[in-house]
C-alpha atoms as a PDB file:
ATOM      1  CA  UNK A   1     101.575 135.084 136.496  1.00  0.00           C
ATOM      2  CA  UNK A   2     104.913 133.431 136.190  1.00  0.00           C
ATOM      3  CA  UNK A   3     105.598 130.376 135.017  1.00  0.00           C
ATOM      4  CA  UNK A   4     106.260 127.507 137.056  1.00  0.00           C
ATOM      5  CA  UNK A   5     109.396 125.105 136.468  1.00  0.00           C
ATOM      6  CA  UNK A   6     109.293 123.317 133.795  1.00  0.00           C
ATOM      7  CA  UNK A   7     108.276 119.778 133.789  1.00  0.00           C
ATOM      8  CA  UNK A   8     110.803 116.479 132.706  1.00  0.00           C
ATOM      9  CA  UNK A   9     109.316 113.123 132.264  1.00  0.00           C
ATOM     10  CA  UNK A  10     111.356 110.295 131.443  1.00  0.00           C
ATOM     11  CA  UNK A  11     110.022 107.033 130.484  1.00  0.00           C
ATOM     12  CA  UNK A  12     111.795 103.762 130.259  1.00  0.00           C
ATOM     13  CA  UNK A  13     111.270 101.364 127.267  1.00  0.00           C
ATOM     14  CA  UNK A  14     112.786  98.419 126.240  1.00  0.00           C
ATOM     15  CA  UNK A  15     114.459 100.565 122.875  1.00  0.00           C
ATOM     16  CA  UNK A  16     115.452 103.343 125.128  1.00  0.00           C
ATOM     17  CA  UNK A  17     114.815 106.262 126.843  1.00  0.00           C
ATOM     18  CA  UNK A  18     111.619 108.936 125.746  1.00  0.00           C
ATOM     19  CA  UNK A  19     112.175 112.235 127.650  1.00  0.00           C
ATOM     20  CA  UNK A  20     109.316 114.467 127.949  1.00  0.00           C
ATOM     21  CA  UNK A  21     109.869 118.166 128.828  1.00  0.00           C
ATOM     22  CA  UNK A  22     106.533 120.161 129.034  1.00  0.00           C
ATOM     23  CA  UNK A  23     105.699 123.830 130.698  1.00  0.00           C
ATOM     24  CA  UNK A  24     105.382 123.736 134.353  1.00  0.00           C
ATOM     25  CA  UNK A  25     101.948 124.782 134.138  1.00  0.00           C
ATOM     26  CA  UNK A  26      99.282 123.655 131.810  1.00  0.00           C
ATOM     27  CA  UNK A  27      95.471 123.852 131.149  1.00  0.00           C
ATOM     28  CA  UNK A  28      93.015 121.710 130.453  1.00  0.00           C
ATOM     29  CA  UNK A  29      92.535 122.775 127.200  1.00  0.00           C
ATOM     30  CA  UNK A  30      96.338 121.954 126.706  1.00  0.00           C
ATOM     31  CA  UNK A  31      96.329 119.095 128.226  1.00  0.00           C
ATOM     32  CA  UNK A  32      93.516 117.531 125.774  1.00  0.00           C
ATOM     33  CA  UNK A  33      95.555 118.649 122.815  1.00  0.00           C
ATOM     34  CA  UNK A  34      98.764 117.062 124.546  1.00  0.00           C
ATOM     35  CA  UNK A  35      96.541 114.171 125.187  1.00  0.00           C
ATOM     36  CA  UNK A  36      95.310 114.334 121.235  1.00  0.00           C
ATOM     37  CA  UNK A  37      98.825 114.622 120.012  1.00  0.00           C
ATOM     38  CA  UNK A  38     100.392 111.656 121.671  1.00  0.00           C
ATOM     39  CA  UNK A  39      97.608 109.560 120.699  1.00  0.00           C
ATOM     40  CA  UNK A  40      98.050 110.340 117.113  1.00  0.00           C
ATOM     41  CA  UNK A  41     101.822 110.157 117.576  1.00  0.00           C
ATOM     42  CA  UNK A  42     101.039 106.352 119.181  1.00  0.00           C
ATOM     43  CA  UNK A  43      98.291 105.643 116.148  1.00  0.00           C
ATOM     44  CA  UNK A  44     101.156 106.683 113.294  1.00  0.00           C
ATOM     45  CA  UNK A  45     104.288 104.935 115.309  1.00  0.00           C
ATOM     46  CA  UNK A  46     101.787 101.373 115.201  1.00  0.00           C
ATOM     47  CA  UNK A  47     100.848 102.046 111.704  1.00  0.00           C
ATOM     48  CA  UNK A  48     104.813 102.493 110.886  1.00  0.00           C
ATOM     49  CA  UNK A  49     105.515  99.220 113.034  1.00  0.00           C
ATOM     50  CA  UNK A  50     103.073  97.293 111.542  1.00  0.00           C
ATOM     51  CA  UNK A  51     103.943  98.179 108.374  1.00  0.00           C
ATOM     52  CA  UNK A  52     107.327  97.129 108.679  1.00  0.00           C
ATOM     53  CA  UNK A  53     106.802  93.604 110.294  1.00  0.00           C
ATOM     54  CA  UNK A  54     103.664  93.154 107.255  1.00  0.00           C
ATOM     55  CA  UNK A  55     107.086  94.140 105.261  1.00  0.00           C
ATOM     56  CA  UNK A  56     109.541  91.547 106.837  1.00  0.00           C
ATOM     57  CA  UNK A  57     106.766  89.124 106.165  1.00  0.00           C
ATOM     58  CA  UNK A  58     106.266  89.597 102.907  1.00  0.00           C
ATOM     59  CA  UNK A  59     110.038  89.113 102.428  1.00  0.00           C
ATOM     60  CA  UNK A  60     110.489  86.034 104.572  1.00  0.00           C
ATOM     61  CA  UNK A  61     107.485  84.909 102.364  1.00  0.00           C
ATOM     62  CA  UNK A  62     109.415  85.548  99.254  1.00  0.00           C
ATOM     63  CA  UNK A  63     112.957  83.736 100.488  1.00  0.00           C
ATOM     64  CA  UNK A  64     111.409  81.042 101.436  1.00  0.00           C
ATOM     65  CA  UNK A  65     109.151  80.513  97.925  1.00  0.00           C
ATOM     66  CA  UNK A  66     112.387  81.135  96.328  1.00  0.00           C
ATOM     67  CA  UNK A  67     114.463  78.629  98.130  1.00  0.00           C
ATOM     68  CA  UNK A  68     111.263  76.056  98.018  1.00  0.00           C
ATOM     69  CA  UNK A  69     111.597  76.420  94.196  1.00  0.00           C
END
């Protein structure tokens, strides 16, 4: 069986553009590991985000206990 053309997504975000280029065919075993993979890619880029605002927080926190002093 040959494969079919291959497949380009392209989603618009406020940051930018995420382009998505998968096989032209796929199962649906594949497609609940795709599925799986993007959801843990989503779960690690929230962690990351909230991570860094919980940082930016904590160091507005700091400036402003230093300047209160």
């Amino acid at each position: 069986m040959a494969d079919a053309a291959a497949i380009r997504e392209t989603i618009h975000l406020d940051e930018g553009d995420v382009v998505v280029l998968l096989p032209g065919t796929l199962s649906p075993t594949s497609i609940s590991l795709l599925q799986a993979k993007l959801d843990g890619l989503a779960a690690d880029l929230n962690a990351r985000c909230l991570e860094e605002s919980r940082a930016s927080l904590s160091g507005l926190a700091g400036l402003a206990a230093f300047l209160a002093n």
